[in-house]
PDB file of N, CA and C in Angstrom:
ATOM      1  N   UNK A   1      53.053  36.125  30.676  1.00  0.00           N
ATOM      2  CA  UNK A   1      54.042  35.376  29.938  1.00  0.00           C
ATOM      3  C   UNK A   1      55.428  35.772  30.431  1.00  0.00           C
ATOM      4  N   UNK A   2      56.512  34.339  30.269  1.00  0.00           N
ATOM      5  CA  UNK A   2      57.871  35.409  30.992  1.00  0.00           C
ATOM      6  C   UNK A   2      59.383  34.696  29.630  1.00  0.00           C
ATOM      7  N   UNK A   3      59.774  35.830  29.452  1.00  0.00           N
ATOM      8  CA  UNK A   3      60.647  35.450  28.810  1.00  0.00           C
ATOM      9  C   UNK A   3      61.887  35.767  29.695  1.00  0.00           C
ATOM     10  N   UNK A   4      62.422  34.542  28.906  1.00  0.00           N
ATOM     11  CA  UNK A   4      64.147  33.715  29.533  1.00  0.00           C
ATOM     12  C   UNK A   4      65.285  33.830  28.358  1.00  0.00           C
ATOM     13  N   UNK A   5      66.405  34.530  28.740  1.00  0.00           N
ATOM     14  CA  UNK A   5      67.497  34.128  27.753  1.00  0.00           C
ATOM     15  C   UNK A   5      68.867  34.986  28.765  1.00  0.00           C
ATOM     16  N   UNK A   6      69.807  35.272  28.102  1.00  0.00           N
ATOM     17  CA  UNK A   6      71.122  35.797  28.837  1.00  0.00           C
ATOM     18  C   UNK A   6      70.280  37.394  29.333  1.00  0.00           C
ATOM     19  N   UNK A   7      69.901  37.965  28.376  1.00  0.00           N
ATOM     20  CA  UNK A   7      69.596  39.297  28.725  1.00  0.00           C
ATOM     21  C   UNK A   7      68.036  39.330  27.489  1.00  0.00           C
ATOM     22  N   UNK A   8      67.130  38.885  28.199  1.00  0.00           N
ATOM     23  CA  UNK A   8      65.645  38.857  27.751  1.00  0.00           C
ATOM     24  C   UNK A   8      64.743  40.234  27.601  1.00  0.00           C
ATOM     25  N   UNK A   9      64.491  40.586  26.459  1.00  0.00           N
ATOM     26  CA  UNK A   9      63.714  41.785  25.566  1.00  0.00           C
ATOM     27  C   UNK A   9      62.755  41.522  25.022  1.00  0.00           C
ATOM     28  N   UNK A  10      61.410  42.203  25.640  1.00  0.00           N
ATOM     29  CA  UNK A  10      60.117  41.621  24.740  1.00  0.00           C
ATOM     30  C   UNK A  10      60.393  42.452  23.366  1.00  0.00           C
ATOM     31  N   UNK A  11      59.459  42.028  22.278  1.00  0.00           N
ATOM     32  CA  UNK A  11      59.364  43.155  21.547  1.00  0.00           C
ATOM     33  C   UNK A  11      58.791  44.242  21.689  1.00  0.00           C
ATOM     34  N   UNK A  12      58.561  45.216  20.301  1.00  0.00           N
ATOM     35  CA  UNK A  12      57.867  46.110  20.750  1.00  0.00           C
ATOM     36  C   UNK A  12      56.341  46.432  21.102  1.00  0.00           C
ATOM     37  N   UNK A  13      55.583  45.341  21.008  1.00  0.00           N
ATOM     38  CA  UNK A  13      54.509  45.430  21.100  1.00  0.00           C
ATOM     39  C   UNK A  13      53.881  44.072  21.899  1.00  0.00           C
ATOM     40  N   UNK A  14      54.810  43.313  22.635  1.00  0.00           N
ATOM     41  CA  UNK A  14      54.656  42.101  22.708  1.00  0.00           C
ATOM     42  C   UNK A  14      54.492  42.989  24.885  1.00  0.00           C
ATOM     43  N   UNK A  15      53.414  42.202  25.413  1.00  0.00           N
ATOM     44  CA  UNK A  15      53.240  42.608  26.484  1.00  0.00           C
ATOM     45  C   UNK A  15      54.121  41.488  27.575  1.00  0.00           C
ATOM     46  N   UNK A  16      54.713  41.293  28.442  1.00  0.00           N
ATOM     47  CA  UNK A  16      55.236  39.795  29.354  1.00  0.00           C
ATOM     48  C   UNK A  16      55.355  40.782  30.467  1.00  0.00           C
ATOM     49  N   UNK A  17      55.026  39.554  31.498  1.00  0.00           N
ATOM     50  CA  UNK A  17      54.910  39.688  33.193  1.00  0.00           C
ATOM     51  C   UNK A  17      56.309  39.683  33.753  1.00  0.00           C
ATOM     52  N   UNK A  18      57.151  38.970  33.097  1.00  0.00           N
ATOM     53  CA  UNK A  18      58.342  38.289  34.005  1.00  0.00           C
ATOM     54  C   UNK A  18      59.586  38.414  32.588  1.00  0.00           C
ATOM     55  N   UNK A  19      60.822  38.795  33.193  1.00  0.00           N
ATOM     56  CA  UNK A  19      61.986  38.595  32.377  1.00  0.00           C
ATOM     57  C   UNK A  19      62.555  37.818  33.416  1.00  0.00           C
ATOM     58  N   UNK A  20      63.173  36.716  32.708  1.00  0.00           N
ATOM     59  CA  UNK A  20      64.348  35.774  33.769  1.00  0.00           C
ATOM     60  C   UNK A  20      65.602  35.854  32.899  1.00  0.00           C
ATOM     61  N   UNK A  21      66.081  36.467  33.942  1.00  0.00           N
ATOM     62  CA  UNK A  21      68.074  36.545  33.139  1.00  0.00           C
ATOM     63  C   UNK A  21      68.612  35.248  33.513  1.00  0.00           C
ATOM     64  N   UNK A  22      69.163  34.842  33.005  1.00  0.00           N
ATOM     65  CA  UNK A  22      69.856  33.414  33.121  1.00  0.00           C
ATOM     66  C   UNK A  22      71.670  33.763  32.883  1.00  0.00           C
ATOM     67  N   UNK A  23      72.047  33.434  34.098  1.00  0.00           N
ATOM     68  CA  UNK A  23      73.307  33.233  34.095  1.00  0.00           C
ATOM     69  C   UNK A  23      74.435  32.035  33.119  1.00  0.00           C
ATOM     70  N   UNK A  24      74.742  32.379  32.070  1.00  0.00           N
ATOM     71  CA  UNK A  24      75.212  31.054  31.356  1.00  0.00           C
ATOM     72  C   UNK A  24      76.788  31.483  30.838  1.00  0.00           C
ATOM     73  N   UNK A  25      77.412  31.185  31.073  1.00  0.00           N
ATOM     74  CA  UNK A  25      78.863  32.091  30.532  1.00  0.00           C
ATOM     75  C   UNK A  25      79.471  30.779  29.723  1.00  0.00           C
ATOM     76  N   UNK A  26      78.530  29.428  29.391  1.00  0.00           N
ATOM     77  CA  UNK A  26      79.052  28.985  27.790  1.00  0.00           C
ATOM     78  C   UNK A  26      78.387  29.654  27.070  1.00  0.00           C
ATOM     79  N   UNK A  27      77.410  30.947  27.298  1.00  0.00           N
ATOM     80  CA  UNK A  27      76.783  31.331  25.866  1.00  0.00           C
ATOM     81  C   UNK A  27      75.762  29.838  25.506  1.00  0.00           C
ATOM     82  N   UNK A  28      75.095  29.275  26.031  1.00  0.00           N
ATOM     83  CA  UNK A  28      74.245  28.283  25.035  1.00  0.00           C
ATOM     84  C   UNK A  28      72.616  28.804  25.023  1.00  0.00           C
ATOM     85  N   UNK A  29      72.719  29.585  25.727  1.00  0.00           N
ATOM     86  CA  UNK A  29      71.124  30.780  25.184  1.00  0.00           C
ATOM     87  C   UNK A  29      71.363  31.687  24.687  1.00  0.00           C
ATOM     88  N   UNK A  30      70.505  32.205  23.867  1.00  0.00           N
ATOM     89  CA  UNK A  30      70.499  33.273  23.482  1.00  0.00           C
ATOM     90  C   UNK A  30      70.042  34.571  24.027  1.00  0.00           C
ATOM     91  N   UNK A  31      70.308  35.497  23.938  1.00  0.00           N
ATOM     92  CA  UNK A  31      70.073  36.747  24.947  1.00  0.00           C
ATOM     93  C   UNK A  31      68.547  37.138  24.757  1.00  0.00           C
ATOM     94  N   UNK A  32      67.639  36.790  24.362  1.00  0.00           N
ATOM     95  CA  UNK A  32      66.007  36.130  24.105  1.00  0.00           C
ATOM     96  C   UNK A  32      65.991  34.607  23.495  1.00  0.00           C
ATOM     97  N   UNK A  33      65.782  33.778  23.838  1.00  0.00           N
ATOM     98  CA  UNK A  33      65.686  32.917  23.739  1.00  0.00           C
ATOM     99  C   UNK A  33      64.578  32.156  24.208  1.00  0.00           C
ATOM    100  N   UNK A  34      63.250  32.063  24.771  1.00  0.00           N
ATOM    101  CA  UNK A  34      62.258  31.387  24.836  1.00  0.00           C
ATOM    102  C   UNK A  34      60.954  32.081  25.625  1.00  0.00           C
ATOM    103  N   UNK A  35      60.169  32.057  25.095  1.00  0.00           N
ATOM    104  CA  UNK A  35      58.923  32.880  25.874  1.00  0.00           C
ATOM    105  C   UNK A  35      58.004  31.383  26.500  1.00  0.00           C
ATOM    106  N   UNK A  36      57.442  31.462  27.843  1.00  0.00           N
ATOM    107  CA  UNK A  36      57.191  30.632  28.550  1.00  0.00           C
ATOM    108  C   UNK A  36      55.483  31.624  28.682  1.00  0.00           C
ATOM    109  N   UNK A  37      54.036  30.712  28.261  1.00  0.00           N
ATOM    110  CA  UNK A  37      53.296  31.175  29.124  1.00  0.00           C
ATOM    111  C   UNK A  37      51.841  29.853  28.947  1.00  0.00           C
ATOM    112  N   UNK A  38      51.010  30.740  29.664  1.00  0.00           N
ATOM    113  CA  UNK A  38      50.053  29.646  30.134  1.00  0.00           C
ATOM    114  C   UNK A  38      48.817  30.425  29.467  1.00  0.00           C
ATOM    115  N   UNK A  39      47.838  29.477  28.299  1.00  0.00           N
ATOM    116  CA  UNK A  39      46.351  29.746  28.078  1.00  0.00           C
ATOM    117  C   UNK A  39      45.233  29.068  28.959  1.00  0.00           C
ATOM    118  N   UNK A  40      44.497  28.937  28.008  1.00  0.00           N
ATOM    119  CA  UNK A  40      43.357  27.695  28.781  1.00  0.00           C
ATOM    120  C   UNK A  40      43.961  26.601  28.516  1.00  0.00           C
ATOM    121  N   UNK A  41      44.119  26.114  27.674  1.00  0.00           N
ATOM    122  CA  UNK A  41      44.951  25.225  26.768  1.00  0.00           C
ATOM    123  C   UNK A  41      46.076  24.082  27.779  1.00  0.00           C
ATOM    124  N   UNK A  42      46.577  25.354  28.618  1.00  0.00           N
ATOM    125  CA  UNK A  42      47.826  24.420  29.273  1.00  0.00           C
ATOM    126  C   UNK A  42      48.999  26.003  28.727  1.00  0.00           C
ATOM    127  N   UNK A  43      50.115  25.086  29.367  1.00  0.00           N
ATOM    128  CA  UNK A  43      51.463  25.822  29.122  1.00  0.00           C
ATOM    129  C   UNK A  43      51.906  25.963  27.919  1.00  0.00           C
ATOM    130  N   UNK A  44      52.683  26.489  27.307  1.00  0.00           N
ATOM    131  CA  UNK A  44      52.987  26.467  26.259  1.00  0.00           C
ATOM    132  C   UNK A  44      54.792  26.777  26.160  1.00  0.00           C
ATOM    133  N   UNK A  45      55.782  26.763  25.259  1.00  0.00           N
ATOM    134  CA  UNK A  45      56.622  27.600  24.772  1.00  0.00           C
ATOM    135  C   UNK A  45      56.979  28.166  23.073  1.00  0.00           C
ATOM    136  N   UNK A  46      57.647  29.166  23.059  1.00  0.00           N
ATOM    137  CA  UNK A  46      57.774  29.662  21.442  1.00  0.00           C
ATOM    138  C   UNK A  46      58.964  30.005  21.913  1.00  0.00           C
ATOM    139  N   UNK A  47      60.034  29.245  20.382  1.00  0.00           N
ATOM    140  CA  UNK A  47      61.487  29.531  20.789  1.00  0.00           C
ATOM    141  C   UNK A  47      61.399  30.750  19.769  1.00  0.00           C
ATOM    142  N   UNK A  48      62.088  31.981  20.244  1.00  0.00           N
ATOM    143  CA  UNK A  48      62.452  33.514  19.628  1.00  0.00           C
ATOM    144  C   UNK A  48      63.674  33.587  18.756  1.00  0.00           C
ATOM    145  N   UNK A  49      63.325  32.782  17.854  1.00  0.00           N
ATOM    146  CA  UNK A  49      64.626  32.718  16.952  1.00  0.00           C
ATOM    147  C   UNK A  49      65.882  32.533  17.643  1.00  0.00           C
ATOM    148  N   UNK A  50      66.207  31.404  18.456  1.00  0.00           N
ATOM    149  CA  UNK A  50      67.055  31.323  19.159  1.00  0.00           C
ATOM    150  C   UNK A  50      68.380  30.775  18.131  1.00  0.00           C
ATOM    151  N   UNK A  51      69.641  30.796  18.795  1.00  0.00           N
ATOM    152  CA  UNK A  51      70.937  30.298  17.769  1.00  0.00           C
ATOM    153  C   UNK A  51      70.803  28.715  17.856  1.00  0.00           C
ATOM    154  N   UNK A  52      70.037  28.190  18.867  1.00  0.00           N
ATOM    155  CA  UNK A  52      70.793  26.629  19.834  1.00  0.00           C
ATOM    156  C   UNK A  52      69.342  25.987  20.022  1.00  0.00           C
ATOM    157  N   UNK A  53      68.209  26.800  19.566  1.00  0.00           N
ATOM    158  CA  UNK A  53      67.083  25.685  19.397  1.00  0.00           C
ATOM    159  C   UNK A  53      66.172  25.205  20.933  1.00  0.00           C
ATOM    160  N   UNK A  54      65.220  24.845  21.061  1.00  0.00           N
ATOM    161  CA  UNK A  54      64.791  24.919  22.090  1.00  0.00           C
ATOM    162  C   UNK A  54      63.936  23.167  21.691  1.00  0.00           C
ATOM    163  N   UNK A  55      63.916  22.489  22.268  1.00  0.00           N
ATOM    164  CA  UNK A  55      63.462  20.923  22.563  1.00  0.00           C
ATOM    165  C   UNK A  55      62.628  20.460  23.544  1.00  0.00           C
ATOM    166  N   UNK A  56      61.452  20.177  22.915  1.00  0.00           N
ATOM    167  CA  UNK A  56      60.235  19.859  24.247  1.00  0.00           C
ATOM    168  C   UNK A  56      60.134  18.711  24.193  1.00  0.00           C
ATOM    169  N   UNK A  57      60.675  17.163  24.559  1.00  0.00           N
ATOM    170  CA  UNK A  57      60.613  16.100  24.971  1.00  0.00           C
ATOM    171  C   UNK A  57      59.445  15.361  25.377  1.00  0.00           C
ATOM    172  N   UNK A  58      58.429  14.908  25.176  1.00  0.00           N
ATOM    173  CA  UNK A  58      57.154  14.432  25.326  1.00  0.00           C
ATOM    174  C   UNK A  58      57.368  13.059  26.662  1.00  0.00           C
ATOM    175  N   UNK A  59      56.652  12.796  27.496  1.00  0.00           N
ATOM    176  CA  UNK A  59      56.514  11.707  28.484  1.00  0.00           C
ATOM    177  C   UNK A  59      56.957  10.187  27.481  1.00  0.00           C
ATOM    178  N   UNK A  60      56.371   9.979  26.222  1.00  0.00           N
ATOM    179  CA  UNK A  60      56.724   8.919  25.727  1.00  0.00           C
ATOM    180  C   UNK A  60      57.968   8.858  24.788  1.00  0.00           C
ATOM    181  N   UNK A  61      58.965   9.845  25.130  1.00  0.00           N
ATOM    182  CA  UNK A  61      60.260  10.006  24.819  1.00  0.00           C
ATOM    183  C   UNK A  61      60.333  10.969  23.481  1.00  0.00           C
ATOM    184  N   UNK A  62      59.259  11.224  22.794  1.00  0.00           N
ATOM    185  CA  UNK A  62      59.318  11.985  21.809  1.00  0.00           C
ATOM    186  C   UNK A  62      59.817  13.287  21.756  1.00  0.00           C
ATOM    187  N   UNK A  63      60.844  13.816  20.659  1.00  0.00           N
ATOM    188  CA  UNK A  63      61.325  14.914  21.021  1.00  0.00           C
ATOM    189  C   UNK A  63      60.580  16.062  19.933  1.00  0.00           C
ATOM    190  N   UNK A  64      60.244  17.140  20.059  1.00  0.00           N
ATOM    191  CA  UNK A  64      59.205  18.215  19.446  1.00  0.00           C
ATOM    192  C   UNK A  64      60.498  19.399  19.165  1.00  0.00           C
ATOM    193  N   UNK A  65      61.001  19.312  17.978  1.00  0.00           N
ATOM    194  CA  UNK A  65      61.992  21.002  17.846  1.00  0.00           C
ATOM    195  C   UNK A  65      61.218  22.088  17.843  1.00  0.00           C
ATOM    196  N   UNK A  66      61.441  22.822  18.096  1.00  0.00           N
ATOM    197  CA  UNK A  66      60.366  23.905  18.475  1.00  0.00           C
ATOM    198  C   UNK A  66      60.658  24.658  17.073  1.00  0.00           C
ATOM    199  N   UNK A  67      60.314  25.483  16.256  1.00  0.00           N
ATOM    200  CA  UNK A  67      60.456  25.991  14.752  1.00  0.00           C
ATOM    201  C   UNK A  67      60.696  27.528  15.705  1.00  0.00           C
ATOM    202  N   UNK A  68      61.289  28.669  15.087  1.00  0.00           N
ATOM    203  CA  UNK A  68      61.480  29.416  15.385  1.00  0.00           C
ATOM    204  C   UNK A  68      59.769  30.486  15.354  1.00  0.00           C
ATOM    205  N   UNK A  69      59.317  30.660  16.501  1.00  0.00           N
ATOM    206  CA  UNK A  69      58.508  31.507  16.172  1.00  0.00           C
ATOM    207  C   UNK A  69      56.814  30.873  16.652  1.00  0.00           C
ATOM    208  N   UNK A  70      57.351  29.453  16.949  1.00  0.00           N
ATOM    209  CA  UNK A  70      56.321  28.357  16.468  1.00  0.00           C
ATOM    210  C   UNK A  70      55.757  27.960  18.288  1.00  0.00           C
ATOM    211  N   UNK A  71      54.463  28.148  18.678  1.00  0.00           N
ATOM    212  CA  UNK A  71      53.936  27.562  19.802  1.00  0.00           C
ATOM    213  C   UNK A  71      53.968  25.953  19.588  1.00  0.00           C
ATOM    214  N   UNK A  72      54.517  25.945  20.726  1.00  0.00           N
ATOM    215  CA  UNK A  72      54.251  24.055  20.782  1.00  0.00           C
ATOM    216  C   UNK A  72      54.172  24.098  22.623  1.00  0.00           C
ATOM    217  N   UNK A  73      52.450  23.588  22.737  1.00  0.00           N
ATOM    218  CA  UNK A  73      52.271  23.008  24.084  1.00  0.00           C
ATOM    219  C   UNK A  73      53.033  21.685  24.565  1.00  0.00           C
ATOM    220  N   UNK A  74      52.677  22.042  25.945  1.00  0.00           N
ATOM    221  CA  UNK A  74      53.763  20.923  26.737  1.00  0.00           C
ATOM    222  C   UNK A  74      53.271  20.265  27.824  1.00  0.00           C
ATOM    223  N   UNK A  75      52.718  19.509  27.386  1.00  0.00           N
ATOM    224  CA  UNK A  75      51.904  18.694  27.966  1.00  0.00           C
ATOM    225  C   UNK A  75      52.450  17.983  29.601  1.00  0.00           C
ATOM    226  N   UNK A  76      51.293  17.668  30.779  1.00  0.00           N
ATOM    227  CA  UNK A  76      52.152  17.007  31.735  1.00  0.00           C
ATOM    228  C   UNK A  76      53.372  15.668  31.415  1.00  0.00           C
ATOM    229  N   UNK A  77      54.460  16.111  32.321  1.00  0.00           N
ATOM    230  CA  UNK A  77      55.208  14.933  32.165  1.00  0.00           C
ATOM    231  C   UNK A  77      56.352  15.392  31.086  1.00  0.00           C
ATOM    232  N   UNK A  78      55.933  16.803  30.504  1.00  0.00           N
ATOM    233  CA  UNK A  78      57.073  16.867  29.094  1.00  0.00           C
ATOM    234  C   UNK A  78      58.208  17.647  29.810  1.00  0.00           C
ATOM    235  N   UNK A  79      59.430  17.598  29.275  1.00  0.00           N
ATOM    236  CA  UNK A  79      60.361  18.799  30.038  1.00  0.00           C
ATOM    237  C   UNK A  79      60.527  19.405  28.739  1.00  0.00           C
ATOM    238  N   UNK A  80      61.225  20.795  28.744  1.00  0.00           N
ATOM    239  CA  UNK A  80      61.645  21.953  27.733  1.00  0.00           C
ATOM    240  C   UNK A  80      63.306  21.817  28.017  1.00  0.00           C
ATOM    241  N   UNK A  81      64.227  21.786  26.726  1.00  0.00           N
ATOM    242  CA  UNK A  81      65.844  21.767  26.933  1.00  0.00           C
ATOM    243  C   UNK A  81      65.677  22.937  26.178  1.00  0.00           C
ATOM    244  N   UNK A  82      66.940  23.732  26.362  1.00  0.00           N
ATOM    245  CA  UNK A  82      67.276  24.982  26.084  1.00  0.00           C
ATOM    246  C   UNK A  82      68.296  25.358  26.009  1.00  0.00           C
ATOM    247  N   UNK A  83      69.439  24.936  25.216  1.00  0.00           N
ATOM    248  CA  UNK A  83      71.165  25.145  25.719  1.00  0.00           C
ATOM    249  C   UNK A  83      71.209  24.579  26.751  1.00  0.00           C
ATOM    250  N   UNK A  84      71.978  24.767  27.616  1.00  0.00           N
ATOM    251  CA  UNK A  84      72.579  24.184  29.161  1.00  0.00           C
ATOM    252  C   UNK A  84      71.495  23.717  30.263  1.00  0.00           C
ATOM    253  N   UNK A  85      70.151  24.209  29.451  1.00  0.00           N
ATOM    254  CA  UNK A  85      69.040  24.471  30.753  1.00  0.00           C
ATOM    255  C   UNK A  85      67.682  23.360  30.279  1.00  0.00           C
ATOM    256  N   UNK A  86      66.980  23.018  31.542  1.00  0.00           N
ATOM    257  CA  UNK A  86      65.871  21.960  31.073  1.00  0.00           C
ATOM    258  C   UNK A  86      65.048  22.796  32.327  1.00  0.00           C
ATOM    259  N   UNK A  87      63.715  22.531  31.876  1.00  0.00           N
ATOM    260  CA  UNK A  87      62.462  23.310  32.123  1.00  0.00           C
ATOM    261  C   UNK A  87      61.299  22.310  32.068  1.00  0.00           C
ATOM    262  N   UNK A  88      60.987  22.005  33.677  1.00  0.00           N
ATOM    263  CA  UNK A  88      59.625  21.362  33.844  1.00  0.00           C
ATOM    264  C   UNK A  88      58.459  22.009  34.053  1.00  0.00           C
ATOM    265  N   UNK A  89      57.824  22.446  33.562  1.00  0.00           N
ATOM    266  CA  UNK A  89      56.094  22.834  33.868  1.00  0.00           C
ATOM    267  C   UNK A  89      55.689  22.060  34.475  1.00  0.00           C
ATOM    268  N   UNK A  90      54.946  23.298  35.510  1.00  0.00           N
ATOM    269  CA  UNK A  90      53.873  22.244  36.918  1.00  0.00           C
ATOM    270  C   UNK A  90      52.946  22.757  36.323  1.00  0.00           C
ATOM    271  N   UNK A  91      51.783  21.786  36.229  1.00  0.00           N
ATOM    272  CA  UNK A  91      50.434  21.427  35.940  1.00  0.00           C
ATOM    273  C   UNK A  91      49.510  21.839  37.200  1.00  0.00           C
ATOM    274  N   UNK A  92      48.260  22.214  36.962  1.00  0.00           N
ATOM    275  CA  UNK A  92      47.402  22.511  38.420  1.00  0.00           C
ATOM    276  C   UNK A  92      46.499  21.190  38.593  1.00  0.00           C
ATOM    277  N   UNK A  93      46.515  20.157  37.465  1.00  0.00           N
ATOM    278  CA  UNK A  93      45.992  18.961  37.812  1.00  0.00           C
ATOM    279  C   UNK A  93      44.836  18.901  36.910  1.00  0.00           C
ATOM    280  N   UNK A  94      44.779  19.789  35.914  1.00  0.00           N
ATOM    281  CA  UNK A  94      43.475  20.002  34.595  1.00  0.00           C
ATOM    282  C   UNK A  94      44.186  19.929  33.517  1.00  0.00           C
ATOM    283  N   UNK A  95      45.357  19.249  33.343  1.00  0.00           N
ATOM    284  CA  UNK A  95      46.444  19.053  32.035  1.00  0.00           C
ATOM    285  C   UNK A  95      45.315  17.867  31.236  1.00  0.00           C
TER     286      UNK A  95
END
């Protein structure tokens, strides 16, 4: 799993592969702000109590607020907005 924000901190018991620091100097992430990972299931994201909310957009225009805390898969075709930033998941072709 890899979490993304200005300056990204798992918790204390929470295990992740990858921290991505994100350069943003409007401040529109939060310094944890979204954990990114993959089950059987497909991809997924959970916004980390972010200030600015995290938005998974569905192929048929539907937009999904992510609840703080809350998994919501992301199906092919969906993008993830995030403050300043948008996030496409590549699929291996078993979506």
């Amino acid at each position: 799993m890899t979490l993304l924000g200005r300056n990204p901190r798992p918790d204390d018991d929470e295990v992740v592969t990858d921290l991505v620091t994100l350069t943003d100097p409007r401040l529109s992430v939060s310094k944890t702000h979204l954990l990114v990972g993959m089950d059987a299931a497909g991809p997924f994201v959970v916004d980390r109590h972010s200030t600015n909310g995290t938005m998974v957009t569905l192929p048929d225009g539907q937009q999904i607020l992510c609840g703080p805390g809350q998994t919501v898969r992301v199906p092919p075709g969906a993008v993830v907005t995030f403050g300043d930033f948008t996030l496409v998941p590549e699929h291996d072709g078993q979506g």
